[in-house]
Protein backbone atom coordinates (compact mmCIF):
# COMPACT_ATOMS: atom_id res chain seq x y z
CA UNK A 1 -4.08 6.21 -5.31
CA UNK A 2 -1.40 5.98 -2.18
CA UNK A 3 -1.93 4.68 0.39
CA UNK A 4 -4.95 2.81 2.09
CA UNK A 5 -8.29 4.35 0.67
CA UNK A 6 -9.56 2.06 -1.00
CA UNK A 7 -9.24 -0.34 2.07
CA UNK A 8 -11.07 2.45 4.25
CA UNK A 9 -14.11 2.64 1.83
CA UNK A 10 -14.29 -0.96 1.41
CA UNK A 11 -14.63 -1.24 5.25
CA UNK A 12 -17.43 0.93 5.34
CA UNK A 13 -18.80 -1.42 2.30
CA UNK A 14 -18.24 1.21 -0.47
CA UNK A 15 -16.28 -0.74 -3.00
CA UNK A 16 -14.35 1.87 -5.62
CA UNK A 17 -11.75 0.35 -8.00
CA UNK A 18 -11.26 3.80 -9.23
CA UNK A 19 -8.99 4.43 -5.83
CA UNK A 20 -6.88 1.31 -7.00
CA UNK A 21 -3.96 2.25 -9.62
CA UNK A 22 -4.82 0.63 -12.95
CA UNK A 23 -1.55 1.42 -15.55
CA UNK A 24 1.90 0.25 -14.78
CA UNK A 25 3.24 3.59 -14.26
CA UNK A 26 0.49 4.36 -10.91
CA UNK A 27 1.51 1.02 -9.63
CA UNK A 28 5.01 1.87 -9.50
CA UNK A 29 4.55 5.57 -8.06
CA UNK A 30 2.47 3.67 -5.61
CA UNK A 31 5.73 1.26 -4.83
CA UNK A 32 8.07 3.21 -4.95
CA UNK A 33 6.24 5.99 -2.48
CA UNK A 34 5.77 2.30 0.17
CA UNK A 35 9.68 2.58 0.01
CA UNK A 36 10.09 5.60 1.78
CA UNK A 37 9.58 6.56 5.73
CA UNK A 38 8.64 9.61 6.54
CA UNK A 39 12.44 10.57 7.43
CA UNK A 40 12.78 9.46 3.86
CA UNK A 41 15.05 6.77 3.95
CA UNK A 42 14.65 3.86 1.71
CA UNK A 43 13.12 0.72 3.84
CA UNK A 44 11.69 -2.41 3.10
CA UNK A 45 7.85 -2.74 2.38
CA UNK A 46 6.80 -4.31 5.48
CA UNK A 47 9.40 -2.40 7.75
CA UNK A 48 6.82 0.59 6.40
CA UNK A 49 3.64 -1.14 7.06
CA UNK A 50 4.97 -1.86 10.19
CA UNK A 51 5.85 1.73 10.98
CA UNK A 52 2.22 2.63 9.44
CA UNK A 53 0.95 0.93 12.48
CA UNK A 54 2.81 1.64 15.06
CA UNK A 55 2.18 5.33 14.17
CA UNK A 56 -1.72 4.69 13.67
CA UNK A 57 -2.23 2.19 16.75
CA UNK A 58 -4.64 4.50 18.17
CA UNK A 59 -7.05 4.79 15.45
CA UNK A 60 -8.54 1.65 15.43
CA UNK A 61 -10.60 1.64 12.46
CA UNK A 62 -7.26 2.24 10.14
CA UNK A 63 -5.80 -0.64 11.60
CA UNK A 64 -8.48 -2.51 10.26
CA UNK A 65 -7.23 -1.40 6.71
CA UNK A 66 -3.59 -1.87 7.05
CA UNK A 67 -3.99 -5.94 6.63
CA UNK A 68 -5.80 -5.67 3.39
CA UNK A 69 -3.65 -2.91 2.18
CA UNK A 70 -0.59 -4.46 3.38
CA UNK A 71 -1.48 -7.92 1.06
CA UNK A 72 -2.79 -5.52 -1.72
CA UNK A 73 0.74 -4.13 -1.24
CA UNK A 74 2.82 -7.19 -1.53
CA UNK A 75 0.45 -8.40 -4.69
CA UNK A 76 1.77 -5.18 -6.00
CA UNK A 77 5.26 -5.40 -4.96
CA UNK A 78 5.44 -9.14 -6.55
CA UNK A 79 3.80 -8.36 -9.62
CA UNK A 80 5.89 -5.18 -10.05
CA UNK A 81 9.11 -7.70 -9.60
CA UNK A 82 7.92 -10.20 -12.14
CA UNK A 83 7.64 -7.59 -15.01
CA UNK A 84 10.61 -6.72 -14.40
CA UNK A 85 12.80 -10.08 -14.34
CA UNK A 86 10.68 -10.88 -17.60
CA UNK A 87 12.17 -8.20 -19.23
């Protein structure tokens, strides 16, 4: 899944993995969608979680899942990189 769902459910204490991507492929359509602003230019990963906020700063309650998301994020963004330098 994009985005921060699974973040917003675990806040409310509903756990579901199944709003996580699980093969290679969803983790890189995942990625690769963090890349782009809504203008769709190509920007760095935190330059869009930053925007993310800025835009949301009003809805407190998806604030609180930006910080997870934003670390579940990076995880994904490093573990996409290392695949690919092994290769």
């Amino acid at each position: 899944m994009h985005g921060f769902i699974y973040e917003i459910f675990l806040l409310k204490g509903k756990e579901n993995k199944n709003f996580l991507p699980q093969s290679l492929e969803n983790k890189i359509v995942v990625l690769a969608d963090m890349y782009y602003n809504q203008a769709e230019q190509r920007v760095e990963l935190d330059d869009r979680l930053d925007d993310i906020e800025a835009r949301y700063k009003d809805d407190k309650d998806f604030l609180k899942a930006i910080q997870p998301a934003r670390r579940r994020m990076k995880e994904l963004e490093s573990e996409i990189v290392l695949l690919m330098s092994s290769n």
